[in-house]
PDB file of N, CA and C in Angstrom:
ATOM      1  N   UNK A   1       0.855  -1.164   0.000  1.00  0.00           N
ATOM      2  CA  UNK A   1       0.000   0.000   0.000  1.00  0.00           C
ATOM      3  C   UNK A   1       0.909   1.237   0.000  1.00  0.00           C
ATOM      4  N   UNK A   2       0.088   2.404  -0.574  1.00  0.00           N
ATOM      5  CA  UNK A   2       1.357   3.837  -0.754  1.00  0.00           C
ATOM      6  C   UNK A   2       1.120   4.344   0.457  1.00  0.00           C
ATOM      7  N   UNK A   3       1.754   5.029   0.724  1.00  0.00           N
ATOM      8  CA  UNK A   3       1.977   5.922   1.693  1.00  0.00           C
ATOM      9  C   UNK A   3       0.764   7.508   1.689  1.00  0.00           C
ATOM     10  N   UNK A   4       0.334   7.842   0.357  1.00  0.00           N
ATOM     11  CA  UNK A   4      -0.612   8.214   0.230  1.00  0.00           C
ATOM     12  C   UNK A   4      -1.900   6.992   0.376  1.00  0.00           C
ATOM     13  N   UNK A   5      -2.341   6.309   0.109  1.00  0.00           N
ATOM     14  CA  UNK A   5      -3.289   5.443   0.171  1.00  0.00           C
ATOM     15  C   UNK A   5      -3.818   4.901   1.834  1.00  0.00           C
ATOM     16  N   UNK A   6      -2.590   4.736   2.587  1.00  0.00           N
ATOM     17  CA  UNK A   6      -2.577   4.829   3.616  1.00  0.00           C
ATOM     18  C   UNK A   6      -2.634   6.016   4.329  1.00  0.00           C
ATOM     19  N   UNK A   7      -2.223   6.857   4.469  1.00  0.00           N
ATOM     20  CA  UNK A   7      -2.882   8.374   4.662  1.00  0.00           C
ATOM     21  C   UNK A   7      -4.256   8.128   4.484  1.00  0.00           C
ATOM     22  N   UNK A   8      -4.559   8.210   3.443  1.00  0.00           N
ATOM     23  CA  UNK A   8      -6.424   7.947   3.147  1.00  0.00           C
ATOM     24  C   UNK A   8      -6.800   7.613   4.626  1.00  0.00           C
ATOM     25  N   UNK A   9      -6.588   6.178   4.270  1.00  0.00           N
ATOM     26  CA  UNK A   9      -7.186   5.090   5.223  1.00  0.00           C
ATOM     27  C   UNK A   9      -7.200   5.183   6.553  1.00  0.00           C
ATOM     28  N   UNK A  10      -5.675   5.906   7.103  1.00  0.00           N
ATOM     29  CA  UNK A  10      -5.709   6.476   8.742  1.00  0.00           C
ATOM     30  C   UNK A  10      -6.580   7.315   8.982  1.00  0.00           C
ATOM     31  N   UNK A  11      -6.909   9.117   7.652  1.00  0.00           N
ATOM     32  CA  UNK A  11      -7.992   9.977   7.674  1.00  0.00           C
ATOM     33  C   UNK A  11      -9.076   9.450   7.941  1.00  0.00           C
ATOM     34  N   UNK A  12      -9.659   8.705   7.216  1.00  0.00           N
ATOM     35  CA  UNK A  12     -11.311   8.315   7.313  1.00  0.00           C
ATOM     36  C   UNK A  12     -11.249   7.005   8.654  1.00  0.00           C
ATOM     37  N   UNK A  13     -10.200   6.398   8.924  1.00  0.00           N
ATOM     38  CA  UNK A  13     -10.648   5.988  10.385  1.00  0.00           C
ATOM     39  C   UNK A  13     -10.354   6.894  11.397  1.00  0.00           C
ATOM     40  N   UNK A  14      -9.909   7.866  11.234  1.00  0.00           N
ATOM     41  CA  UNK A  14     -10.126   9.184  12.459  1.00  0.00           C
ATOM     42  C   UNK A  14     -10.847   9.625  12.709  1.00  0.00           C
ATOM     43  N   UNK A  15     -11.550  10.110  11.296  1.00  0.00           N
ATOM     44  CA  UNK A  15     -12.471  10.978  11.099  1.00  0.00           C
ATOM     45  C   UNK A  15     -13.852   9.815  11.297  1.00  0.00           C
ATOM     46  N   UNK A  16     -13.770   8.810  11.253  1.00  0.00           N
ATOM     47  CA  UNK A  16     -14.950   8.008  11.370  1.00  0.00           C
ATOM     48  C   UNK A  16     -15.134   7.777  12.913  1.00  0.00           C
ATOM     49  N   UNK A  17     -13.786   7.208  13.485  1.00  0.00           N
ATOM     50  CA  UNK A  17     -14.256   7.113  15.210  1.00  0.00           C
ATOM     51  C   UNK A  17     -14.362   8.325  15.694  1.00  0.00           C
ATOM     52  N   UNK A  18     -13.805   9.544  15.106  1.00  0.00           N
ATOM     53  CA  UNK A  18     -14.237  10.712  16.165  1.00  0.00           C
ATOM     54  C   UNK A  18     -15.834  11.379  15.526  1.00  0.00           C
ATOM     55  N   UNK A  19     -16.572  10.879  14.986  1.00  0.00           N
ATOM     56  CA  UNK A  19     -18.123  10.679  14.637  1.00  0.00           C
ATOM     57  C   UNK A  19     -18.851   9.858  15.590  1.00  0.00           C
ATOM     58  N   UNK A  20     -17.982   8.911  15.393  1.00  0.00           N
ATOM     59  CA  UNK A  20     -18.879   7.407  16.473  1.00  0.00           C
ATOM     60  C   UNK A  20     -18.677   8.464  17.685  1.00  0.00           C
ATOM     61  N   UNK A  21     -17.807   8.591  18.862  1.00  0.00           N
ATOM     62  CA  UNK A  21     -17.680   9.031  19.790  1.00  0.00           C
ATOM     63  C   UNK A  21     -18.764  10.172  19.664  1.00  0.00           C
ATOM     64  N   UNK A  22     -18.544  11.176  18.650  1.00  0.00           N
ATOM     65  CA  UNK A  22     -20.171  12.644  19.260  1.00  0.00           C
ATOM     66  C   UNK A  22     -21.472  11.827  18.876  1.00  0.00           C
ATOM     67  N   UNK A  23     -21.353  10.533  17.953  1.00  0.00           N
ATOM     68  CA  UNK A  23     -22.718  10.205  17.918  1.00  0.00           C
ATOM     69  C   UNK A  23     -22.984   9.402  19.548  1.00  0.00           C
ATOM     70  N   UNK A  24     -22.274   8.749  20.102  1.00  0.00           N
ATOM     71  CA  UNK A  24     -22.229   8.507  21.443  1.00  0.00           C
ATOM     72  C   UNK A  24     -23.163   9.070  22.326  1.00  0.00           C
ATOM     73  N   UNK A  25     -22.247  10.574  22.006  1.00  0.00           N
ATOM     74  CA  UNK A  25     -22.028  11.613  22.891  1.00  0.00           C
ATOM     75  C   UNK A  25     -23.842  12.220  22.562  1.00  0.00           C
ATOM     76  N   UNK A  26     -24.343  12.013  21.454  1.00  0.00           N
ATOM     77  CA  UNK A  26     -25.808  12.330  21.322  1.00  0.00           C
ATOM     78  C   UNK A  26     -26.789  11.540  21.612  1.00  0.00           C
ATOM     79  N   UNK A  27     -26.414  10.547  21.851  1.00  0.00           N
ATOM     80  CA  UNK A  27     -27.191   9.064  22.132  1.00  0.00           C
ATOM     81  C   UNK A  27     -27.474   9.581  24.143  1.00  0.00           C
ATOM     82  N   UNK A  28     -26.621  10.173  24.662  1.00  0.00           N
ATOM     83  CA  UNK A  28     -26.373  10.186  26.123  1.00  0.00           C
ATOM     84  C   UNK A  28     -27.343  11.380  25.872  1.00  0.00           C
ATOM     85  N   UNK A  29     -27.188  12.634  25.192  1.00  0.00           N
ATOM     86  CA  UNK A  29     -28.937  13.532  25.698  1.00  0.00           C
ATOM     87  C   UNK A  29     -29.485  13.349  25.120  1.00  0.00           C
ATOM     88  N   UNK A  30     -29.841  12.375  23.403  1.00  0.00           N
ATOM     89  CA  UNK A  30     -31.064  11.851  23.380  1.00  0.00           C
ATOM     90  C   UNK A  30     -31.266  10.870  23.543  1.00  0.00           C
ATOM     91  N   UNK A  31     -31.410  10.572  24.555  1.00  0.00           N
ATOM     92  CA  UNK A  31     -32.018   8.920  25.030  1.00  0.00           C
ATOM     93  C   UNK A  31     -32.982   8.204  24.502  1.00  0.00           C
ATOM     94  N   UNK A  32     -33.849   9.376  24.376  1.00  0.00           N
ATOM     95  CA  UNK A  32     -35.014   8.501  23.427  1.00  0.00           C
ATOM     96  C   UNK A  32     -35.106   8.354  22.167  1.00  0.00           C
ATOM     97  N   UNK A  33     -33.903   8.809  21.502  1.00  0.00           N
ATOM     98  CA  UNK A  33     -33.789   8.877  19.884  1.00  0.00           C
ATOM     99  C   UNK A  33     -32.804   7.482  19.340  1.00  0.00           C
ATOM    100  N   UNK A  34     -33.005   6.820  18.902  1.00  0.00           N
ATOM    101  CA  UNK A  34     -31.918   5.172  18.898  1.00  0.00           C
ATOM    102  C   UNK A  34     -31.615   5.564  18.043  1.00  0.00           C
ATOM    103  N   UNK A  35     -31.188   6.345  16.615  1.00  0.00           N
ATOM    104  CA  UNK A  35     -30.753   6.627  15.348  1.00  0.00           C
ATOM    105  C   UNK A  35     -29.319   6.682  16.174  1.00  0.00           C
ATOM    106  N   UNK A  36     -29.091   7.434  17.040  1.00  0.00           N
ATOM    107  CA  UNK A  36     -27.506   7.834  17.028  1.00  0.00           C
ATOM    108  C   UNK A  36     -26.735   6.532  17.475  1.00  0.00           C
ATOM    109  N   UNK A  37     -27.616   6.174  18.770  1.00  0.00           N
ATOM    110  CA  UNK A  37     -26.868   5.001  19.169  1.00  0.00           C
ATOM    111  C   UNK A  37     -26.151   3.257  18.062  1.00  0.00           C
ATOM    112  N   UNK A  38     -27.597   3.700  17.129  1.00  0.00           N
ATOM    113  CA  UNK A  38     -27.342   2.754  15.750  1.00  0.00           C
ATOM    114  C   UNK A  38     -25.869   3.011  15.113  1.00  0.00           C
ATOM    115  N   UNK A  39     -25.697   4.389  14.718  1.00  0.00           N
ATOM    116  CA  UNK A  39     -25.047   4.947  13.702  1.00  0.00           C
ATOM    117  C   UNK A  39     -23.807   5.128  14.445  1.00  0.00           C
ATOM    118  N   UNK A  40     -23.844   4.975  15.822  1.00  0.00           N
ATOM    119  CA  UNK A  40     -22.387   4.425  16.966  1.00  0.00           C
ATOM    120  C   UNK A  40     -21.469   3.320  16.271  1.00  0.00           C
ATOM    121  N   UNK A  41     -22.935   2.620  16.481  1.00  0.00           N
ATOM    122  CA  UNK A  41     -22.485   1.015  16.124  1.00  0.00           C
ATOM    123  C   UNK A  41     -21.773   0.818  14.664  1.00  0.00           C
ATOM    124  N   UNK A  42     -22.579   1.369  13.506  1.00  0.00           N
ATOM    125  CA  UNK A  42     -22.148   1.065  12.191  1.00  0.00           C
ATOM    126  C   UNK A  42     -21.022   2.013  12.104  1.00  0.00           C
ATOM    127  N   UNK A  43     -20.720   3.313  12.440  1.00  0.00           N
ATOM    128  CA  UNK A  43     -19.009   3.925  12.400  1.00  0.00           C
ATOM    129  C   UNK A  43     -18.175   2.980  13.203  1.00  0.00           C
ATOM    130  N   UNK A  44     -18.734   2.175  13.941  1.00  0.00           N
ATOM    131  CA  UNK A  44     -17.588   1.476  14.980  1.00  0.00           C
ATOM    132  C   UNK A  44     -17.125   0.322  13.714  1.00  0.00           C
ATOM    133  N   UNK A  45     -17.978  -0.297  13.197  1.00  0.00           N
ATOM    134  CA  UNK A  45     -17.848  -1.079  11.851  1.00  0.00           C
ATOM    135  C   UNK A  45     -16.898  -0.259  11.035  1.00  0.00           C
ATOM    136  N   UNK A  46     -17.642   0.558  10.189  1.00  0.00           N
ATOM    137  CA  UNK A  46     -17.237   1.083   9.316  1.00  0.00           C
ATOM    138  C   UNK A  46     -15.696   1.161   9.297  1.00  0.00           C
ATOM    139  N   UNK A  47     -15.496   2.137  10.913  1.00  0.00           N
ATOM    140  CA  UNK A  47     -13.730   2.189  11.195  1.00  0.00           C
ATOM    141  C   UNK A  47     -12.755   0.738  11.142  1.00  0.00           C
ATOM    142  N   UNK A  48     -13.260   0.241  11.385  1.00  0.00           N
ATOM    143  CA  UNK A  48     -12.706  -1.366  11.245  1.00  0.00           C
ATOM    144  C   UNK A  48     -12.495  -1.815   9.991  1.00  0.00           C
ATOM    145  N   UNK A  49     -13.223  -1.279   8.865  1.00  0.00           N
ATOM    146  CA  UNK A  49     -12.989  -2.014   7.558  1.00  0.00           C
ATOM    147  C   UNK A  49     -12.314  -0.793   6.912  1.00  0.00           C
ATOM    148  N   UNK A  50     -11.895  -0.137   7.326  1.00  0.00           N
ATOM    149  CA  UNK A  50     -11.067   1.385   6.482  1.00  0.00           C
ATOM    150  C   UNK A  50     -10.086   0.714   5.787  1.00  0.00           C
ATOM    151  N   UNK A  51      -9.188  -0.145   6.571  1.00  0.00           N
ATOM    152  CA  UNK A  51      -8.196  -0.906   5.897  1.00  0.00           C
ATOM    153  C   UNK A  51      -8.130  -1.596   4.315  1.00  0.00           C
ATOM    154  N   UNK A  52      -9.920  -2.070   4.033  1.00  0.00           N
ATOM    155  CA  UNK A  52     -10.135  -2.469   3.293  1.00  0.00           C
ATOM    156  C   UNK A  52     -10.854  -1.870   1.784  1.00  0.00           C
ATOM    157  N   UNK A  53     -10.135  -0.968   2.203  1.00  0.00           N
ATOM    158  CA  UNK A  53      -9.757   0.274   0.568  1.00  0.00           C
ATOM    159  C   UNK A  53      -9.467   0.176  -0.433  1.00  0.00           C
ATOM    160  N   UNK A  54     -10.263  -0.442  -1.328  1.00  0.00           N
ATOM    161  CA  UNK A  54      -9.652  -1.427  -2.233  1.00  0.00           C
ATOM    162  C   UNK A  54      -9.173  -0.127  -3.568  1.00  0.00           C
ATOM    163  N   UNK A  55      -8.657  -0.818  -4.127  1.00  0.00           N
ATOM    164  CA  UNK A  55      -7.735   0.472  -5.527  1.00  0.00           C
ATOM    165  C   UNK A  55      -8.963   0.488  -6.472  1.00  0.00           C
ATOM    166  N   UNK A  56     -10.068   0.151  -6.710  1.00  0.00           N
ATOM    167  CA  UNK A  56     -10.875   1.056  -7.178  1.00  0.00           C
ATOM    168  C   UNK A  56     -11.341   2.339  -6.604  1.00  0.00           C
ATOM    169  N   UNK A  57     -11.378   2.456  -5.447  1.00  0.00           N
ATOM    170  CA  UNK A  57     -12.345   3.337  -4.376  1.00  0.00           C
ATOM    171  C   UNK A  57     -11.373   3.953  -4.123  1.00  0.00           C
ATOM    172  N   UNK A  58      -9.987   3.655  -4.013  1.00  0.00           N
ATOM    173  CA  UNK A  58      -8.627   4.578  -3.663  1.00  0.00           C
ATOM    174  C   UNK A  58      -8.882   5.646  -5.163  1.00  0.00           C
ATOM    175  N   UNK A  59      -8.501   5.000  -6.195  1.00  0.00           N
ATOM    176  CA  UNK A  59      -8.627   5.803  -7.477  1.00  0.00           C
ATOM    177  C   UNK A  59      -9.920   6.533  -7.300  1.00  0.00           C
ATOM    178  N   UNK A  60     -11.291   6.477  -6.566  1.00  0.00           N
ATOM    179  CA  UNK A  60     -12.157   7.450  -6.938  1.00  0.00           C
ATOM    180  C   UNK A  60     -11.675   8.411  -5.840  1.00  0.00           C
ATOM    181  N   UNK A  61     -11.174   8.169  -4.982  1.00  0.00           N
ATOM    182  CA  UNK A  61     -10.919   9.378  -3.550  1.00  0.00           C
ATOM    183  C   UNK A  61      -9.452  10.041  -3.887  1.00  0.00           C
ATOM    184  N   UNK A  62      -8.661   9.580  -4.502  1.00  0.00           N
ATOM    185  CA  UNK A  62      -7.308   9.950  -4.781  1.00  0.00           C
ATOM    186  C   UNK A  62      -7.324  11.352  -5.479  1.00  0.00           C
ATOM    187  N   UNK A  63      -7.921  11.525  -6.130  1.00  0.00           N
ATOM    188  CA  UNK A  63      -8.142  13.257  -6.624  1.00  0.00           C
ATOM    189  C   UNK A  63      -8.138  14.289  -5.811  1.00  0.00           C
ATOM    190  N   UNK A  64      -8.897  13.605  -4.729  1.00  0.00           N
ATOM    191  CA  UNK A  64      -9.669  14.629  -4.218  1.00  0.00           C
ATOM    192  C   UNK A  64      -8.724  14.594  -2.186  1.00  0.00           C
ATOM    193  N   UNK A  65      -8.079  13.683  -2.212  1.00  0.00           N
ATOM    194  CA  UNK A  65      -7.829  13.227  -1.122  1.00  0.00           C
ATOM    195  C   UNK A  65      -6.837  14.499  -0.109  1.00  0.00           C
ATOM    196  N   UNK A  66      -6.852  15.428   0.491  1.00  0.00           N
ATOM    197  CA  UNK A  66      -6.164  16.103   0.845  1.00  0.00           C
ATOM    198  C   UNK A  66      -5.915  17.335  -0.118  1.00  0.00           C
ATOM    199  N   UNK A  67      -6.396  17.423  -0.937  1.00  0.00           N
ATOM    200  CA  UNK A  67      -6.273  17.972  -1.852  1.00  0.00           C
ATOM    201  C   UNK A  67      -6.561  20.089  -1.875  1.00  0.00           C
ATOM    202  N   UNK A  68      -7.446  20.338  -0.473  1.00  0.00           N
ATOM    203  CA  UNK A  68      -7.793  21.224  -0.224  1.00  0.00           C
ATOM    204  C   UNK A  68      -8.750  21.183   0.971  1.00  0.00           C
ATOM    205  N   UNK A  69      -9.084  21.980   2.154  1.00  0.00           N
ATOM    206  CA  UNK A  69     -10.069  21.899   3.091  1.00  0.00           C
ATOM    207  C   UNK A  69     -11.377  21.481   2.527  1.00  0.00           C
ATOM    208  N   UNK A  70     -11.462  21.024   1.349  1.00  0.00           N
ATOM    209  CA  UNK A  70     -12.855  20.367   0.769  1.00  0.00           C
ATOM    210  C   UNK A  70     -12.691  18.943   1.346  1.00  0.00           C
ATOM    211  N   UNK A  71     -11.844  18.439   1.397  1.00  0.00           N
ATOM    212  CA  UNK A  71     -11.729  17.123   1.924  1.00  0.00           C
ATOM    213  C   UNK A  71     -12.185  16.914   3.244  1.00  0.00           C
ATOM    214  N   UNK A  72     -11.781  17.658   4.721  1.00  0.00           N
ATOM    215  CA  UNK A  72     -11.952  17.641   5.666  1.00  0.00           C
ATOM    216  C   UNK A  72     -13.467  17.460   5.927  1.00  0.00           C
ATOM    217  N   UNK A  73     -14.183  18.540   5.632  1.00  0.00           N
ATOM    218  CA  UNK A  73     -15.596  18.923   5.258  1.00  0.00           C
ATOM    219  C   UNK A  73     -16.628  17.639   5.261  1.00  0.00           C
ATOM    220  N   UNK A  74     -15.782  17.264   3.737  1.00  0.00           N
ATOM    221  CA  UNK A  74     -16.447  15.805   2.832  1.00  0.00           C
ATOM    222  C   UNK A  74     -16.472  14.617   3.484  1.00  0.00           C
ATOM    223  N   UNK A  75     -15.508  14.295   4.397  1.00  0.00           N
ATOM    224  CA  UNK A  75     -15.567  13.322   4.914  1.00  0.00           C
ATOM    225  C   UNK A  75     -16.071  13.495   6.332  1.00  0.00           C
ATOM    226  N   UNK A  76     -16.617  14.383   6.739  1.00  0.00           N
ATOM    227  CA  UNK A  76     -17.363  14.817   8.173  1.00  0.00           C
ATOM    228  C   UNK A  76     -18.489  14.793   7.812  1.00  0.00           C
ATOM    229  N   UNK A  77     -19.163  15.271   6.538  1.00  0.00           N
ATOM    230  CA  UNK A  77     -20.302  15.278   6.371  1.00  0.00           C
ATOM    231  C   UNK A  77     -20.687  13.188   5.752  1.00  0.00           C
ATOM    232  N   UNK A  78     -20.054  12.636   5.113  1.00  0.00           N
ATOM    233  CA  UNK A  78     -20.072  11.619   4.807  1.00  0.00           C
ATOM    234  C   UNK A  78     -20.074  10.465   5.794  1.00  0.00           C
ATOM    235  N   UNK A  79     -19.722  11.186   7.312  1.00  0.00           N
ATOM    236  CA  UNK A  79     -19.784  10.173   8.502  1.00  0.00           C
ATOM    237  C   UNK A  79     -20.885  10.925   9.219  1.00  0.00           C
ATOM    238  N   UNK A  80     -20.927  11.677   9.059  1.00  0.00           N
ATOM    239  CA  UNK A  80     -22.360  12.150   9.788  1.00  0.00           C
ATOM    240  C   UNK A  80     -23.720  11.536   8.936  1.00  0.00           C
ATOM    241  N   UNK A  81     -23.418  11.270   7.870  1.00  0.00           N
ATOM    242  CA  UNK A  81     -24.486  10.686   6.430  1.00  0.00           C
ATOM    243  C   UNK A  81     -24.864   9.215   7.494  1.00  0.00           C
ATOM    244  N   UNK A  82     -23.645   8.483   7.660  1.00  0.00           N
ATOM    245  CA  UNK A  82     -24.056   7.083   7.918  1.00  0.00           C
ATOM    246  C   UNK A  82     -25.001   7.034   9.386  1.00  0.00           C
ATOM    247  N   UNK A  83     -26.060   6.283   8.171  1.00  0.00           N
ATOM    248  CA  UNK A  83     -27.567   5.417   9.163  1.00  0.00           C
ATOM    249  C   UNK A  83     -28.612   6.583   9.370  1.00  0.00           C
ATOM    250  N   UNK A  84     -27.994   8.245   8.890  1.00  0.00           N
ATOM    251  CA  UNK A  84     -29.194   8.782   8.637  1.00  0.00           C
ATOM    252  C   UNK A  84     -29.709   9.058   6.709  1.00  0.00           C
ATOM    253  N   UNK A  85     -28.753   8.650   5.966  1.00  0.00           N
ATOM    254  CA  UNK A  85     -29.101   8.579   4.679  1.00  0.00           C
ATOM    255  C   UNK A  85     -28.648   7.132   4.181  1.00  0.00           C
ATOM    256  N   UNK A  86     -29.048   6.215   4.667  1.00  0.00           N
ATOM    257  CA  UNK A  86     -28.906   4.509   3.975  1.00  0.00           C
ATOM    258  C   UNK A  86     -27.714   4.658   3.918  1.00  0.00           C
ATOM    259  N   UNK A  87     -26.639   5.230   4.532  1.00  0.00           N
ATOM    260  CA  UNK A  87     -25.277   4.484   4.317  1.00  0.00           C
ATOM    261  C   UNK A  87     -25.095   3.833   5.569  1.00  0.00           C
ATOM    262  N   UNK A  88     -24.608   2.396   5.010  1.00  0.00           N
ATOM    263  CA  UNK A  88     -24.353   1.218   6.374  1.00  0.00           C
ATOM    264  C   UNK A  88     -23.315   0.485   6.062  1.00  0.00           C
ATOM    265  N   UNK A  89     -22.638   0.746   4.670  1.00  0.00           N
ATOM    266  CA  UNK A  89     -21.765  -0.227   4.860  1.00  0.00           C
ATOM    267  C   UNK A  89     -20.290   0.544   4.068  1.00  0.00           C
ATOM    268  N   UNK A  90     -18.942  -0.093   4.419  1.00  0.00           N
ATOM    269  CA  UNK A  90     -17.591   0.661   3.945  1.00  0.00           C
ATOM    270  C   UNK A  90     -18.231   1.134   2.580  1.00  0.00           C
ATOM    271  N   UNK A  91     -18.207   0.276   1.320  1.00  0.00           N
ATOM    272  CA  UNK A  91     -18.453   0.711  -0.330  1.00  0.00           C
ATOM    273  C   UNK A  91     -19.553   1.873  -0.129  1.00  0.00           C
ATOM    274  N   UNK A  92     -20.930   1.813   0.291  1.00  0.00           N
ATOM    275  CA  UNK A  92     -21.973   2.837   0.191  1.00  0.00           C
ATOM    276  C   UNK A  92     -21.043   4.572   0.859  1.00  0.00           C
ATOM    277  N   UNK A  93     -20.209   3.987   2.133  1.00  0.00           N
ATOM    278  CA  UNK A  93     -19.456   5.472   2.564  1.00  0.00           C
ATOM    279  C   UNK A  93     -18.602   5.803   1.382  1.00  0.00           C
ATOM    280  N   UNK A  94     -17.912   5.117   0.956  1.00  0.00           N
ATOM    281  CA  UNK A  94     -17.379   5.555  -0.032  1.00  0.00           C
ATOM    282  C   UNK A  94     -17.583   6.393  -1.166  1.00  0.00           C
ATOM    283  N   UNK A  95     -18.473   5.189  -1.804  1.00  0.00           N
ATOM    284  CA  UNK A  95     -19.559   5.817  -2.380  1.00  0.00           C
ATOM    285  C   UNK A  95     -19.938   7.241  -2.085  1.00  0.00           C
ATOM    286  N   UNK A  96     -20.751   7.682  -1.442  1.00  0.00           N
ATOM    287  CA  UNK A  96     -21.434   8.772  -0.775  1.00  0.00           C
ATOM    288  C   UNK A  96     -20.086   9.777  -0.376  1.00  0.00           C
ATOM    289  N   UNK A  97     -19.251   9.516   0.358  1.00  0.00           N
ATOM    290  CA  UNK A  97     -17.895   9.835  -0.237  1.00  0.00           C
ATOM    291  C   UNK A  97     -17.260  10.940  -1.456  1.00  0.00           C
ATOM    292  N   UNK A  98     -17.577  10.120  -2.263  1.00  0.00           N
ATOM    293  CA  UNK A  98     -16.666  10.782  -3.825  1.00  0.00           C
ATOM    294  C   UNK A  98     -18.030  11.687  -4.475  1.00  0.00           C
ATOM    295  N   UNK A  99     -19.212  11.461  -3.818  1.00  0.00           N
ATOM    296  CA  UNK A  99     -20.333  12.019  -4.281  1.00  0.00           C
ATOM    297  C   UNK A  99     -20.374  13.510  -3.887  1.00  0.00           C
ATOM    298  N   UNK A 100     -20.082  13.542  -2.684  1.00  0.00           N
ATOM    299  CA  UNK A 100     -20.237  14.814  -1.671  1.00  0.00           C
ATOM    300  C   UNK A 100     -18.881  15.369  -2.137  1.00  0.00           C
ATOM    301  N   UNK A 101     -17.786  14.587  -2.379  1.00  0.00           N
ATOM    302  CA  UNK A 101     -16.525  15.425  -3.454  1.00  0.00           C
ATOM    303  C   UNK A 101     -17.027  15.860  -4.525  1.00  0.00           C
ATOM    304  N   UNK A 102     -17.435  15.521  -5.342  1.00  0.00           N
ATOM    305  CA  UNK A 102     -17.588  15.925  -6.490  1.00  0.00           C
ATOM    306  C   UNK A 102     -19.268  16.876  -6.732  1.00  0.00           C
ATOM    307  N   UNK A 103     -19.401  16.904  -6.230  1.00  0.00           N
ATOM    308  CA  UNK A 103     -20.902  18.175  -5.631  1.00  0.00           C
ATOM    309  C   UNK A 103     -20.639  18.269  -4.548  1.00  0.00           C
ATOM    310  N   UNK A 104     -19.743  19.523  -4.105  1.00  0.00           N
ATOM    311  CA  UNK A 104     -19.493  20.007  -3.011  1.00  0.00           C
ATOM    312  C   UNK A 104     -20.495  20.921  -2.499  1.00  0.00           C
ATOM    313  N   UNK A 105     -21.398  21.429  -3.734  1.00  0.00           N
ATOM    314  CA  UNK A 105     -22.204  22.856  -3.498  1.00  0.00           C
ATOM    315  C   UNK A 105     -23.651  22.002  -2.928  1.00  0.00           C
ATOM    316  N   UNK A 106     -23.867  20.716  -2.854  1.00  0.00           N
ATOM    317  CA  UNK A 106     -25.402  19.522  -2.412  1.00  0.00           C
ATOM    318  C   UNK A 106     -25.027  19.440  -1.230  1.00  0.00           C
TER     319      UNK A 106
END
């Protein structure tokens, strides 16, 4: 794996467990809302399979990867996406991902 590619992969598991943790952290004052506590669970997933970045999905994020504070953004809003817009699994984040890159202004 490159050293850029890996970069990737450390970013979006950072940026994915420090999501899980405030979705946590929203699950504790809304108690009665289970969306967050769900969407705990599937970033706790999600971060676990970062590793598994395969070089298609590297080539769609590689453009865009660090490339400018659009990135930071993209991938905060893309972990905040998961379990409130059908993303549940690594490919769909991804996915949803290169989407929110490439229509930055949606």
């Amino acid at each position: 794996m490159n050293n850029d590619k890996q970069s990737c992969v450390d970013n979006l598991y950072g940026n994915i467990t420090r999501t899980k943790t405030w979705r946590r952290g929203l699950q504790a004052r809304y108690r009665d809302d289970n969306r967050n506590g769900k969407a705990a669970e599937t970033l706790e997933r999600l971060a676990a399979e970062t590793n598994d970045l395969t070089p298609e999905q590297w080539d769609g994020l590689k453009p865009y990867f660090n490339k400018s504070g659009a990135w930071d953004n993209a991938v905060s809003l893309a972990s905040r996406d998961v379990e409130f817009r059908n993303v549940r699994t690594f490919p769909a984040y991804v996915n949803n991902l290169i989407c929110i890159l490439q229509n930055p202004a949606n």
